[in-house]
PDBML (XML) file of the C-alpha atoms, coordinates in Angstrom:
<?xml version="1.0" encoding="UTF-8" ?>
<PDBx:datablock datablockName="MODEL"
   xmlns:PDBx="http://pdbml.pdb.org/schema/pdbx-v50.xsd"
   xmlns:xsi="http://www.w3.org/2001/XMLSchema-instance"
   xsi:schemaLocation="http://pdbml.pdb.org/schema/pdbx-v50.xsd pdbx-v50.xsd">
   <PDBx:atom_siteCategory>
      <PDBx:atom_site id="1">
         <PDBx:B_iso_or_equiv>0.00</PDBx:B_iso_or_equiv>
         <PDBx:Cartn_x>-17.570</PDBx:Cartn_x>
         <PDBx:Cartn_y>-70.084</PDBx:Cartn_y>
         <PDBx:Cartn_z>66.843</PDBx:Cartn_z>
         <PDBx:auth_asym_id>A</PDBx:auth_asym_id>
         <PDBx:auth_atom_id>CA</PDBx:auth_atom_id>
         <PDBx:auth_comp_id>UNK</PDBx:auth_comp_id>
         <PDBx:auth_seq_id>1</PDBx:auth_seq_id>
         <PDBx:group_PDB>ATOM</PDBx:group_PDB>
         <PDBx:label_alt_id xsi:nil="true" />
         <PDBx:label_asym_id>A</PDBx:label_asym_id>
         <PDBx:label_atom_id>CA</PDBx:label_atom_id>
         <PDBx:label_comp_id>UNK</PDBx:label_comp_id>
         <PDBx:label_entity_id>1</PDBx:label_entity_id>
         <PDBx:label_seq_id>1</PDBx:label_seq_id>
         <PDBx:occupancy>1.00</PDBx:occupancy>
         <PDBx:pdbx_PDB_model_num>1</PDBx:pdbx_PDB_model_num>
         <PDBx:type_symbol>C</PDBx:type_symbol>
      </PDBx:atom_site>
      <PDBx:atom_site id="2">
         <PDBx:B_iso_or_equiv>0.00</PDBx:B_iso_or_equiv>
         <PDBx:Cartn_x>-17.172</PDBx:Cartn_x>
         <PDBx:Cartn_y>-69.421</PDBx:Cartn_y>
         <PDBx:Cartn_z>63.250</PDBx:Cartn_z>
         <PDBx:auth_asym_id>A</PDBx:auth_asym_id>
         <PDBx:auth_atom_id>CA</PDBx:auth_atom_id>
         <PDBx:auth_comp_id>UNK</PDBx:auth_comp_id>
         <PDBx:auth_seq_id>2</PDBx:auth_seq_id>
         <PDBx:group_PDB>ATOM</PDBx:group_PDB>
         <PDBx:label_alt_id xsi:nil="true" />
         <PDBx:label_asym_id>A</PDBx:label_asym_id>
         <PDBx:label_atom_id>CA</PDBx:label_atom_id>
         <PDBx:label_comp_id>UNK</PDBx:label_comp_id>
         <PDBx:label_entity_id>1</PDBx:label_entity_id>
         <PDBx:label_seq_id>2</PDBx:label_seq_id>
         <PDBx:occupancy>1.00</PDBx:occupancy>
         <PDBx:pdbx_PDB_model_num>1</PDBx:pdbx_PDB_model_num>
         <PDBx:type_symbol>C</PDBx:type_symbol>
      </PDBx:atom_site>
      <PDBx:atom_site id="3">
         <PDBx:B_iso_or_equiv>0.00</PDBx:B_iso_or_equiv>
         <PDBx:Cartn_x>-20.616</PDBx:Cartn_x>
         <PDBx:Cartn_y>-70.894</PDBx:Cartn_y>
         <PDBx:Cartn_z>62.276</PDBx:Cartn_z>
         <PDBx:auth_asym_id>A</PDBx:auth_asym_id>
         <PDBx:auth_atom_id>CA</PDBx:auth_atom_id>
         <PDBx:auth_comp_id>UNK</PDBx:auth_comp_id>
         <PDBx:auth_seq_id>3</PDBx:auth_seq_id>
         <PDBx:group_PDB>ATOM</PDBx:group_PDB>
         <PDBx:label_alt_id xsi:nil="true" />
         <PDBx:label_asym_id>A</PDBx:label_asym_id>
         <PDBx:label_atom_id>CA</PDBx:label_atom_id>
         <PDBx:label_comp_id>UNK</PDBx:label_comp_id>
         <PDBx:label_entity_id>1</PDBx:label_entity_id>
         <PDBx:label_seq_id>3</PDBx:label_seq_id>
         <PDBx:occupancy>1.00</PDBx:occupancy>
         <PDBx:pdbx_PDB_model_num>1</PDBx:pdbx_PDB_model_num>
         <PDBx:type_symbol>C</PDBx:type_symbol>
      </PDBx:atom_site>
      <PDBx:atom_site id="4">
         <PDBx:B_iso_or_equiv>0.00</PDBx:B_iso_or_equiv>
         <PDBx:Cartn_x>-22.333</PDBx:Cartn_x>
         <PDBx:Cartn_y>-68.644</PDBx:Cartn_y>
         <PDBx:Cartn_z>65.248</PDBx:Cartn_z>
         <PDBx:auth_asym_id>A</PDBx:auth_asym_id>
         <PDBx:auth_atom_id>CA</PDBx:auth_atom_id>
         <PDBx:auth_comp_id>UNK</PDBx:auth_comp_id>
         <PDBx:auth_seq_id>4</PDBx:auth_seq_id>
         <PDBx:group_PDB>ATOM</PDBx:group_PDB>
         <PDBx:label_alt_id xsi:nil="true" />
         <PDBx:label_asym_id>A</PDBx:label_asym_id>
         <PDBx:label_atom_id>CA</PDBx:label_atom_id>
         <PDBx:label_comp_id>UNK</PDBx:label_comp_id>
         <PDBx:label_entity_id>1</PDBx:label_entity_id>
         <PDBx:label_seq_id>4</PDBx:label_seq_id>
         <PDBx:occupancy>1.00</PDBx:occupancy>
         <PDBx:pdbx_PDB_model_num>1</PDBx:pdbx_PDB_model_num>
         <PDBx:type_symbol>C</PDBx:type_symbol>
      </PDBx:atom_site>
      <PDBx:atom_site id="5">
         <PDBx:B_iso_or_equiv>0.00</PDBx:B_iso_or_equiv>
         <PDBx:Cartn_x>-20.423</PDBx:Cartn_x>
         <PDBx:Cartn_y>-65.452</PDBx:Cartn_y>
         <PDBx:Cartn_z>63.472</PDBx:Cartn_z>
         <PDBx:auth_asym_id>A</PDBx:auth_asym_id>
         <PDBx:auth_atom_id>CA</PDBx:auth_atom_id>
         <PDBx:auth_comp_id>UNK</PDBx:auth_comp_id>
         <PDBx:auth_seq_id>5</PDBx:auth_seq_id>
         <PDBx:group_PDB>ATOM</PDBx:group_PDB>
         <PDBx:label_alt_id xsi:nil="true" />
         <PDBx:label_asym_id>A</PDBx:label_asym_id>
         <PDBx:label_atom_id>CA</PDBx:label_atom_id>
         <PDBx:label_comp_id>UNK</PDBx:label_comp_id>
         <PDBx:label_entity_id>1</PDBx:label_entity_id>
         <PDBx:label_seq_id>5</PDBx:label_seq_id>
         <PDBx:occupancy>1.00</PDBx:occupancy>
         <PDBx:pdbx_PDB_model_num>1</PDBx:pdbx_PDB_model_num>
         <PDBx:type_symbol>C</PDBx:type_symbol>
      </PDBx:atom_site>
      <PDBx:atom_site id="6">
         <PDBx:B_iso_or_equiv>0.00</PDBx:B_iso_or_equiv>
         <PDBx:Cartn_x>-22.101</PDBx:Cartn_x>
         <PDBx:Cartn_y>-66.526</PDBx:Cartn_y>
         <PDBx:Cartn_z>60.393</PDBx:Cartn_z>
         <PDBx:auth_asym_id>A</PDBx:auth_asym_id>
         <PDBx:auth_atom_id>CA</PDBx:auth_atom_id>
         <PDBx:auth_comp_id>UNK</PDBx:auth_comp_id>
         <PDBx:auth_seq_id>6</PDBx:auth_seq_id>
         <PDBx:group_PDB>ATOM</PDBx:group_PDB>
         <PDBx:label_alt_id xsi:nil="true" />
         <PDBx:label_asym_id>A</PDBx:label_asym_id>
         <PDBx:label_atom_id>CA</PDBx:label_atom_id>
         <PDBx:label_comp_id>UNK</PDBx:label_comp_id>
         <PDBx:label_entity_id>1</PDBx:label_entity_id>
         <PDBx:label_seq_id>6</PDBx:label_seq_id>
         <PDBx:occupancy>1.00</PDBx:occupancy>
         <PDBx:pdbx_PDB_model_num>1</PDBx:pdbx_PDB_model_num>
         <PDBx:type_symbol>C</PDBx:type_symbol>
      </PDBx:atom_site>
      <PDBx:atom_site id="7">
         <PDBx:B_iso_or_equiv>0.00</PDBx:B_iso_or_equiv>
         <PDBx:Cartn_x>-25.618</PDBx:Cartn_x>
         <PDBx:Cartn_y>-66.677</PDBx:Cartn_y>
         <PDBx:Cartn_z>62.027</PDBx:Cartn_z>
         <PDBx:auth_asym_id>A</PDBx:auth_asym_id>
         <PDBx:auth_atom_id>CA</PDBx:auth_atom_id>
         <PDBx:auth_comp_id>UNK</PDBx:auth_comp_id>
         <PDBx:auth_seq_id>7</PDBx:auth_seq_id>
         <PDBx:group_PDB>ATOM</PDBx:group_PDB>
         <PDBx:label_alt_id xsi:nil="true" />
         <PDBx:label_asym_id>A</PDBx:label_asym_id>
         <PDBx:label_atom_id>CA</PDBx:label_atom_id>
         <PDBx:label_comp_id>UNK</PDBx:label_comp_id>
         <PDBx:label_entity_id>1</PDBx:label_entity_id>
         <PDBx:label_seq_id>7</PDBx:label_seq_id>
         <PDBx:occupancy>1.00</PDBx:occupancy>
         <PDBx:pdbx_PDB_model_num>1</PDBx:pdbx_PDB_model_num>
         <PDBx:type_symbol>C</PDBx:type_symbol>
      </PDBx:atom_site>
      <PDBx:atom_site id="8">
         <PDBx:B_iso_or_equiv>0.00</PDBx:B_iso_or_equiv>
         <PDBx:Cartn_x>-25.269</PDBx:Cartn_x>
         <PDBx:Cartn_y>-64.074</PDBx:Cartn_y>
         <PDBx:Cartn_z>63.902</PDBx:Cartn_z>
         <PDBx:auth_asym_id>A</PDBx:auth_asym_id>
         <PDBx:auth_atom_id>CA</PDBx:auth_atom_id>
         <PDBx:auth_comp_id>UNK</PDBx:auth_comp_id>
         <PDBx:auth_seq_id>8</PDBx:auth_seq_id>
         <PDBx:group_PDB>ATOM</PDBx:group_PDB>
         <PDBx:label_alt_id xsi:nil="true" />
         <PDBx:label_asym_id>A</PDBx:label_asym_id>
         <PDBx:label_atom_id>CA</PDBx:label_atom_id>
         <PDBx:label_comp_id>UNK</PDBx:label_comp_id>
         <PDBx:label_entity_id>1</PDBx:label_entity_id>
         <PDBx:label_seq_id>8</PDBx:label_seq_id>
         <PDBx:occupancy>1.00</PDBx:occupancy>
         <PDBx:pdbx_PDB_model_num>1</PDBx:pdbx_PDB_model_num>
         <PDBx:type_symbol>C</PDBx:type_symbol>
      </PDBx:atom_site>
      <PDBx:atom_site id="9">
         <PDBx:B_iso_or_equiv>0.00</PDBx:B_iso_or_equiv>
         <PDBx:Cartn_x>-23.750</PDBx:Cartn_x>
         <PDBx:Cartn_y>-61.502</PDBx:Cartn_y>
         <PDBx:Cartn_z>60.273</PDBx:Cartn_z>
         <PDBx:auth_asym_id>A</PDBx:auth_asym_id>
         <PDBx:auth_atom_id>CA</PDBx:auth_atom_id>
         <PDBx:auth_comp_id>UNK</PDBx:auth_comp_id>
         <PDBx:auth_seq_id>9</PDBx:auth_seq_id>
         <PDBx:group_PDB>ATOM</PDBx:group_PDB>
         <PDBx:label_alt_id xsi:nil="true" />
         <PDBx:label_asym_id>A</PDBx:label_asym_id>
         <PDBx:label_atom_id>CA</PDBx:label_atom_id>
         <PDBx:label_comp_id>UNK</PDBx:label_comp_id>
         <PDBx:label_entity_id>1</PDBx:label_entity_id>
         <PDBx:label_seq_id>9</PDBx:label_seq_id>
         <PDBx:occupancy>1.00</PDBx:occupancy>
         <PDBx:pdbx_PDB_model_num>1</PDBx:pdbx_PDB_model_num>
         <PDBx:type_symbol>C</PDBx:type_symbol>
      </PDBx:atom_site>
      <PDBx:atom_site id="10">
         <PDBx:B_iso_or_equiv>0.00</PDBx:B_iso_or_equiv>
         <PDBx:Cartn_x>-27.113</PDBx:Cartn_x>
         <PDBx:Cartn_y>-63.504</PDBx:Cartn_y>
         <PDBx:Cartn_z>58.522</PDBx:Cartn_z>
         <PDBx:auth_asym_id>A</PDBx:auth_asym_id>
         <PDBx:auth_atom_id>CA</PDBx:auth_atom_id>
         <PDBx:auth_comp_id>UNK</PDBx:auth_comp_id>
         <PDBx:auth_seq_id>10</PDBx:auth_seq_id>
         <PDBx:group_PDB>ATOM</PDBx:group_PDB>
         <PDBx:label_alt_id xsi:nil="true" />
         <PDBx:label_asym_id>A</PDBx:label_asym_id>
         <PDBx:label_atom_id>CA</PDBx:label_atom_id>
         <PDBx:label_comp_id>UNK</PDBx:label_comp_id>
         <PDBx:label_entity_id>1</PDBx:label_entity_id>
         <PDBx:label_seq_id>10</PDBx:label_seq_id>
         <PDBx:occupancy>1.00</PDBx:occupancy>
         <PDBx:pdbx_PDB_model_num>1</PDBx:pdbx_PDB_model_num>
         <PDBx:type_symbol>C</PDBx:type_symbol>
      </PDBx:atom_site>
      <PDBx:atom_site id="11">
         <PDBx:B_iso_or_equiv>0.00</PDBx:B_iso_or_equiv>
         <PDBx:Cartn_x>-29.409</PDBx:Cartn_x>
         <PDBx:Cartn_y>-62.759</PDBx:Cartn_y>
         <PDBx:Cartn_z>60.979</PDBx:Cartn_z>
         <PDBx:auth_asym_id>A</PDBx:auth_asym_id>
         <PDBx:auth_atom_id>CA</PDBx:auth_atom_id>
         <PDBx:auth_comp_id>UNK</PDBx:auth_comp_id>
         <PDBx:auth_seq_id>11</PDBx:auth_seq_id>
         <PDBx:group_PDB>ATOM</PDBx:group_PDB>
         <PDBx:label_alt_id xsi:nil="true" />
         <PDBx:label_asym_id>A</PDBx:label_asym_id>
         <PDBx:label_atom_id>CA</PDBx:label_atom_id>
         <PDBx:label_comp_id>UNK</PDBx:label_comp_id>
         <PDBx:label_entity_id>1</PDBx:label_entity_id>
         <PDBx:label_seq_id>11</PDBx:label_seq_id>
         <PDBx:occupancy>1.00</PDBx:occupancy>
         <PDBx:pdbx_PDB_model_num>1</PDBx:pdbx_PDB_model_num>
         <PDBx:type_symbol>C</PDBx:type_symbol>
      </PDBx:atom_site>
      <PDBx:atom_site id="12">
         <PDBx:B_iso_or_equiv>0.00</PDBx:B_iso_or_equiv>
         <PDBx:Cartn_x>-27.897</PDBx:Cartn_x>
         <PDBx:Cartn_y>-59.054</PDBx:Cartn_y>
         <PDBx:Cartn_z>60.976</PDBx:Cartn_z>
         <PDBx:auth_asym_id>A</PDBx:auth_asym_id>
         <PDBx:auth_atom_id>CA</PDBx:auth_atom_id>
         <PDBx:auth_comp_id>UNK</PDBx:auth_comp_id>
         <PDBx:auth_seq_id>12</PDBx:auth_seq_id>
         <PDBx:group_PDB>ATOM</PDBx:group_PDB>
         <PDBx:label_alt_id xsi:nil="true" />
         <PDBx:label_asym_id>A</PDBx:label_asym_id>
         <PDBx:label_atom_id>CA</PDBx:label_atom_id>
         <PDBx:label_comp_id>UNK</PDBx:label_comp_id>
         <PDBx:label_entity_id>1</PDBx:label_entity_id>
         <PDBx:label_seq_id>12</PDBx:label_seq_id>
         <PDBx:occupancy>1.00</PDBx:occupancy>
         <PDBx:pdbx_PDB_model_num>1</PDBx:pdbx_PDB_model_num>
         <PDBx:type_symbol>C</PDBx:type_symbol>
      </PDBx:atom_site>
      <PDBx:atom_site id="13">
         <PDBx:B_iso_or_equiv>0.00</PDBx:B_iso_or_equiv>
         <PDBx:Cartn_x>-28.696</PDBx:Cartn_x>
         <PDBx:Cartn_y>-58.530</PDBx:Cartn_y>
         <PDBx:Cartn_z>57.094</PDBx:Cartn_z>
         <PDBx:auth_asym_id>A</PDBx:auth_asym_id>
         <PDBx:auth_atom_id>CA</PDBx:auth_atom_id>
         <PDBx:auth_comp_id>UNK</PDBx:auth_comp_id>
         <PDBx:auth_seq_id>13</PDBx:auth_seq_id>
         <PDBx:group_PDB>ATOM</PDBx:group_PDB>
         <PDBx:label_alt_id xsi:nil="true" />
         <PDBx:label_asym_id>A</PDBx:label_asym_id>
         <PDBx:label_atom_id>CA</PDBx:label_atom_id>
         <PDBx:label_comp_id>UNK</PDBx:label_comp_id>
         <PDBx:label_entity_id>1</PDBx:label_entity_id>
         <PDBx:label_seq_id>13</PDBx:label_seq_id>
         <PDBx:occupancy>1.00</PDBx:occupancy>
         <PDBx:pdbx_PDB_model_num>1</PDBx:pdbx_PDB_model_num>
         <PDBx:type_symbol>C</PDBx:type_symbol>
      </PDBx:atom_site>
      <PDBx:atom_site id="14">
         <PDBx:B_iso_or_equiv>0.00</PDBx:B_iso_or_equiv>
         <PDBx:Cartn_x>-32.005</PDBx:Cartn_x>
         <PDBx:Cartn_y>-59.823</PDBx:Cartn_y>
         <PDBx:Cartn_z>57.415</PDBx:Cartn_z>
         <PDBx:auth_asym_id>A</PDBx:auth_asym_id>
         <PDBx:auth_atom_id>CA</PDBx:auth_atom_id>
         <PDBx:auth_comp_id>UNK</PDBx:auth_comp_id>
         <PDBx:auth_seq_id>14</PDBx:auth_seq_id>
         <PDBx:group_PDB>ATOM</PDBx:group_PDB>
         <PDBx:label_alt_id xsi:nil="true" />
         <PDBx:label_asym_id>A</PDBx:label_asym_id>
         <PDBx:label_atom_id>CA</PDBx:label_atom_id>
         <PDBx:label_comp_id>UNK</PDBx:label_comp_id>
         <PDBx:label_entity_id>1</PDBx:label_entity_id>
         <PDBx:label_seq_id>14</PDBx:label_seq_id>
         <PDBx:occupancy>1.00</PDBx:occupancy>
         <PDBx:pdbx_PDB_model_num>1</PDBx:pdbx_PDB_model_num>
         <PDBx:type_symbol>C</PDBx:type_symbol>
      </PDBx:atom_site>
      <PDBx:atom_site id="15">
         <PDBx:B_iso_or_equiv>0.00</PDBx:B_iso_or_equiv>
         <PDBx:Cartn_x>-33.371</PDBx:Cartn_x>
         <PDBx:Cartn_y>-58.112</PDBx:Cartn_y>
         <PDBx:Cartn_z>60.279</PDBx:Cartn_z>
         <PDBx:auth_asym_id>A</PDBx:auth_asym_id>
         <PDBx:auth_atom_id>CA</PDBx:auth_atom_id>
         <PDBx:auth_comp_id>UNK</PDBx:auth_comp_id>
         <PDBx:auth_seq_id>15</PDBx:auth_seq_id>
         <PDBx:group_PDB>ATOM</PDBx:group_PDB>
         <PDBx:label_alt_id xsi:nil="true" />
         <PDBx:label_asym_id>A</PDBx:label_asym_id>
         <PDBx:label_atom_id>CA</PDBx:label_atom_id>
         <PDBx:label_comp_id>UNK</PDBx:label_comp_id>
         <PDBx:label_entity_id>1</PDBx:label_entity_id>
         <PDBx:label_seq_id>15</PDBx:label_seq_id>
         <PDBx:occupancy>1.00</PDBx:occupancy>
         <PDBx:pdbx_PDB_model_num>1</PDBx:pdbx_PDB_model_num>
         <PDBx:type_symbol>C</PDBx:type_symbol>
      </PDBx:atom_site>
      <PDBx:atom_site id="16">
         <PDBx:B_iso_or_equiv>0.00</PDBx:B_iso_or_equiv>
         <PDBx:Cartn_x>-31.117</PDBx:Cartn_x>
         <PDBx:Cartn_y>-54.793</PDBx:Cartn_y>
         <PDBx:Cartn_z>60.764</PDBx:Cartn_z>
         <PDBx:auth_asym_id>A</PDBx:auth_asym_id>
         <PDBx:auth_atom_id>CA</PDBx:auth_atom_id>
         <PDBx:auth_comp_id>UNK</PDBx:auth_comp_id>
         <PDBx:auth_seq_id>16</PDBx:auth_seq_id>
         <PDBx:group_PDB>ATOM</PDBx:group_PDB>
         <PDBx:label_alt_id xsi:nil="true" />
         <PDBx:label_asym_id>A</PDBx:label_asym_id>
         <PDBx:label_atom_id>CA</PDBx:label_atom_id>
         <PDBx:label_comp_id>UNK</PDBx:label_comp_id>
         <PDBx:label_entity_id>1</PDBx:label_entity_id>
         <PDBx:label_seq_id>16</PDBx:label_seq_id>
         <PDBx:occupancy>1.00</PDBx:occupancy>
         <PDBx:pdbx_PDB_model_num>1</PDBx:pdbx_PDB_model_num>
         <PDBx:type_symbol>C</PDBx:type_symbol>
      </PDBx:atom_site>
      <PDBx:atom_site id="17">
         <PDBx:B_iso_or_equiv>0.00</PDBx:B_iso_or_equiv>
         <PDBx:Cartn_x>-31.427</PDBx:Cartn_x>
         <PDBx:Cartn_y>-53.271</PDBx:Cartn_y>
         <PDBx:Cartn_z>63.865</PDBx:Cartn_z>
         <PDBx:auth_asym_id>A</PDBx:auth_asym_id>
         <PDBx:auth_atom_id>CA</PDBx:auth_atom_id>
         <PDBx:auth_comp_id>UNK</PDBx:auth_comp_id>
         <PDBx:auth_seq_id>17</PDBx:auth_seq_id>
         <PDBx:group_PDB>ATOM</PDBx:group_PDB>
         <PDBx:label_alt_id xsi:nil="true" />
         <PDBx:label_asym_id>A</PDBx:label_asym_id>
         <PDBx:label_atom_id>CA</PDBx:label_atom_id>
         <PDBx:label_comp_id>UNK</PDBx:label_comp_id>
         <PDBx:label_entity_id>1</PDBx:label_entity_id>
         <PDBx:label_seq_id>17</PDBx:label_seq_id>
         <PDBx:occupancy>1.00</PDBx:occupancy>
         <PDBx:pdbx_PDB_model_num>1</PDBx:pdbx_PDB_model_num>
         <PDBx:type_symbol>C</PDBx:type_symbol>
      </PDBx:atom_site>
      <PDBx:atom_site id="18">
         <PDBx:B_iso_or_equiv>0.00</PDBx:B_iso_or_equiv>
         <PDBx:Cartn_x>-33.217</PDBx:Cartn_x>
         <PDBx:Cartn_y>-49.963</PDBx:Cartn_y>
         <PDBx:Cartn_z>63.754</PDBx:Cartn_z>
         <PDBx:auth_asym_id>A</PDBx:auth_asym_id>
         <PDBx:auth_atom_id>CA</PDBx:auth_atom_id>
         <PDBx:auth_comp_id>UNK</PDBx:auth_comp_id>
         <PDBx:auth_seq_id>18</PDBx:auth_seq_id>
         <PDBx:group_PDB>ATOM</PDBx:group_PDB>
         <PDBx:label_alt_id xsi:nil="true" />
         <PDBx:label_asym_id>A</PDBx:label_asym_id>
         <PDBx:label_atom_id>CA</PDBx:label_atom_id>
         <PDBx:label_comp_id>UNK</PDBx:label_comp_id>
         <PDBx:label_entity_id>1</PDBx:label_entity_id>
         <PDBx:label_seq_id>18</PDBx:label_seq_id>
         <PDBx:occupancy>1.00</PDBx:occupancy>
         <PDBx:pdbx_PDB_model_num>1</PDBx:pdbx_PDB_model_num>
         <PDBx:type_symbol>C</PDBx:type_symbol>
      </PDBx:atom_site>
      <PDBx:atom_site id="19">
         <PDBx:B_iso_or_equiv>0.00</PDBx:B_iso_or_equiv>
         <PDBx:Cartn_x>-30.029</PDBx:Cartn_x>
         <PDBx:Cartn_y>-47.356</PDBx:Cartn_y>
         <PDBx:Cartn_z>64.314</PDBx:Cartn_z>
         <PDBx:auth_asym_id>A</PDBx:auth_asym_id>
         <PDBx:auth_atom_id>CA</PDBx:auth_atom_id>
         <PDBx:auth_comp_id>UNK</PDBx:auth_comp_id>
         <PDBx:auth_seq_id>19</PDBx:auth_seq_id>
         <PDBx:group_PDB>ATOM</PDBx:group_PDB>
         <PDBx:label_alt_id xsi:nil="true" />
         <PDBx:label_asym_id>A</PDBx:label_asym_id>
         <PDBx:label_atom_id>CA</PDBx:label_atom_id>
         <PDBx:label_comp_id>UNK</PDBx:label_comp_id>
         <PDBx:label_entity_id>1</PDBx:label_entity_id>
         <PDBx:label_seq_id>19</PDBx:label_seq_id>
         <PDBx:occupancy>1.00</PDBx:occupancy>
         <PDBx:pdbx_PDB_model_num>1</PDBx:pdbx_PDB_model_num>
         <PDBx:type_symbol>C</PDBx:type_symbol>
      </PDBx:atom_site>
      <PDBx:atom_site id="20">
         <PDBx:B_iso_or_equiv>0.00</PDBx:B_iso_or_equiv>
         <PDBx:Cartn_x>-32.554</PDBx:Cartn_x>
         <PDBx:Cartn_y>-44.449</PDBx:Cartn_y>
         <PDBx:Cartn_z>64.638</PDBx:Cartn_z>
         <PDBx:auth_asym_id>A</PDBx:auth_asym_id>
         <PDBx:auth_atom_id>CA</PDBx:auth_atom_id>
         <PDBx:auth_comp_id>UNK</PDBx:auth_comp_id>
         <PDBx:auth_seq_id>20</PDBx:auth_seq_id>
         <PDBx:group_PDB>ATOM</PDBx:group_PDB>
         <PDBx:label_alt_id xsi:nil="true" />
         <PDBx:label_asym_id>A</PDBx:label_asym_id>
         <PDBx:label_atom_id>CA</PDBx:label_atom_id>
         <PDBx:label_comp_id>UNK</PDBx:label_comp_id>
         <PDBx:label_entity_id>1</PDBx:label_entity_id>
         <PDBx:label_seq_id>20</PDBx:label_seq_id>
         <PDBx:occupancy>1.00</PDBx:occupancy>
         <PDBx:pdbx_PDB_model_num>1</PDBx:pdbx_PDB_model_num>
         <PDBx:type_symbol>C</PDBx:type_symbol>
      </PDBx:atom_site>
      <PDBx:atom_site id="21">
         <PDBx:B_iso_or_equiv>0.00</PDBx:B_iso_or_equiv>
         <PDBx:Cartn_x>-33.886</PDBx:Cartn_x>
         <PDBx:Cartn_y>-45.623</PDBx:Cartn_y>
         <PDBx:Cartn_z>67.664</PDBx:Cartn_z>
         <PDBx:auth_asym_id>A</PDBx:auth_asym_id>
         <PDBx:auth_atom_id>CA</PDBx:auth_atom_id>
         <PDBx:auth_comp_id>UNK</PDBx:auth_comp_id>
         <PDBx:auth_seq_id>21</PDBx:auth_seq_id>
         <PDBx:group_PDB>ATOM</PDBx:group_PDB>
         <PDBx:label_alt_id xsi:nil="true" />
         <PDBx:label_asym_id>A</PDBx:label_asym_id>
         <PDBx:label_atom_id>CA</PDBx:label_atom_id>
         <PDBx:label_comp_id>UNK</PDBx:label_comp_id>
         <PDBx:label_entity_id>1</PDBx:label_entity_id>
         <PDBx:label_seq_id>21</PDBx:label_seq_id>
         <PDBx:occupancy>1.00</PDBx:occupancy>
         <PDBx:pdbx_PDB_model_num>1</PDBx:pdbx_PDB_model_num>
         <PDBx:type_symbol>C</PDBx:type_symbol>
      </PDBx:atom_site>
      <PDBx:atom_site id="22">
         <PDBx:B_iso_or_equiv>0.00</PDBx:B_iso_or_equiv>
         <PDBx:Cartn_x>-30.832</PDBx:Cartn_x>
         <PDBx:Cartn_y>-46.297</PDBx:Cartn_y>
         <PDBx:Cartn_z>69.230</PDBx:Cartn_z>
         <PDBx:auth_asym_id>A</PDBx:auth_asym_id>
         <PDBx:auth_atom_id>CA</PDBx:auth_atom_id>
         <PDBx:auth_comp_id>UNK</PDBx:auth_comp_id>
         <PDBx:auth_seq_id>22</PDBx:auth_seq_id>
         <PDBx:group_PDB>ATOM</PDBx:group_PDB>
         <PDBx:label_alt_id xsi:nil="true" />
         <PDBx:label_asym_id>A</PDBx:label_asym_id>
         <PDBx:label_atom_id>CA</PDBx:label_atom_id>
         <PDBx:label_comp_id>UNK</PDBx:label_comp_id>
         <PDBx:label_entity_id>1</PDBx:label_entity_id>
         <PDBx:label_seq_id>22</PDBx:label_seq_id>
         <PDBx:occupancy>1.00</PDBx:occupancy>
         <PDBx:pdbx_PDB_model_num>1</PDBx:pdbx_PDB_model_num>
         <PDBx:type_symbol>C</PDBx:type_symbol>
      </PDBx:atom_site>
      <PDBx:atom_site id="23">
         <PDBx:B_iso_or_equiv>0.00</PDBx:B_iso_or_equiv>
         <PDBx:Cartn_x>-29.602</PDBx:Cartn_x>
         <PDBx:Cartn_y>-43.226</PDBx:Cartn_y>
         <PDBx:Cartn_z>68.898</PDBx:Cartn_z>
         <PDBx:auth_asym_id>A</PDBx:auth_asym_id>
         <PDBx:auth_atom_id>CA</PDBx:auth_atom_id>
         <PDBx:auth_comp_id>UNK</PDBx:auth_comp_id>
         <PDBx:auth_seq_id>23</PDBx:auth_seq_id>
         <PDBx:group_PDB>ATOM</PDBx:group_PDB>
         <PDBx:label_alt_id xsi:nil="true" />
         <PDBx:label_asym_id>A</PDBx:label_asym_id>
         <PDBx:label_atom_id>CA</PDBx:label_atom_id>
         <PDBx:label_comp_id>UNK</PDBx:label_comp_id>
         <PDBx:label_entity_id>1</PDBx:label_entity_id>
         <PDBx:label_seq_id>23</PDBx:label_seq_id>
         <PDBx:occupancy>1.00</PDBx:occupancy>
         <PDBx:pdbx_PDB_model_num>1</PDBx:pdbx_PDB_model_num>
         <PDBx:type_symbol>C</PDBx:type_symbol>
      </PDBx:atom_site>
      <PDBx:atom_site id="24">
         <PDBx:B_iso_or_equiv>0.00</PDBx:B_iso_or_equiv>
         <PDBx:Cartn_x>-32.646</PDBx:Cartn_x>
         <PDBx:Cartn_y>-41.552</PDBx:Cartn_y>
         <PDBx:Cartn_z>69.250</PDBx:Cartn_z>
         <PDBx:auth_asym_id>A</PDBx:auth_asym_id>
         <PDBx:auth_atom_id>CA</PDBx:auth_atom_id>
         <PDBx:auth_comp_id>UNK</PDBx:auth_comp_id>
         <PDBx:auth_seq_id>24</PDBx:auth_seq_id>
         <PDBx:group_PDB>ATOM</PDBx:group_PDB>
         <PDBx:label_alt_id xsi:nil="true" />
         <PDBx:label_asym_id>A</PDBx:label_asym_id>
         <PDBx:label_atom_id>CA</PDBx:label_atom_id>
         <PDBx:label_comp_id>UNK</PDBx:label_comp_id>
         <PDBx:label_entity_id>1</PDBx:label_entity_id>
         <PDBx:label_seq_id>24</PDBx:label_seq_id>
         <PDBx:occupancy>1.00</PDBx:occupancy>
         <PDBx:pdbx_PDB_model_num>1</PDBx:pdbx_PDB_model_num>
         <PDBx:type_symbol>C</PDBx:type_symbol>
      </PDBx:atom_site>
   </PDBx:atom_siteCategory>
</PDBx:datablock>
């Protein structure tokens, strides 16, 4: 569990999701 919350706060940084089209 911890080492998938790591992957998952890496993979986060290095591909952000794209707020703007989220919200718009």
């Amino acid at each position: 569990a911890r080492a998938t919350a790591a992957l998952d706060r890496a993979i986060d940084v290095l591909m952000p999701r794209d707020r703007a089209a989220s919200v718009y």
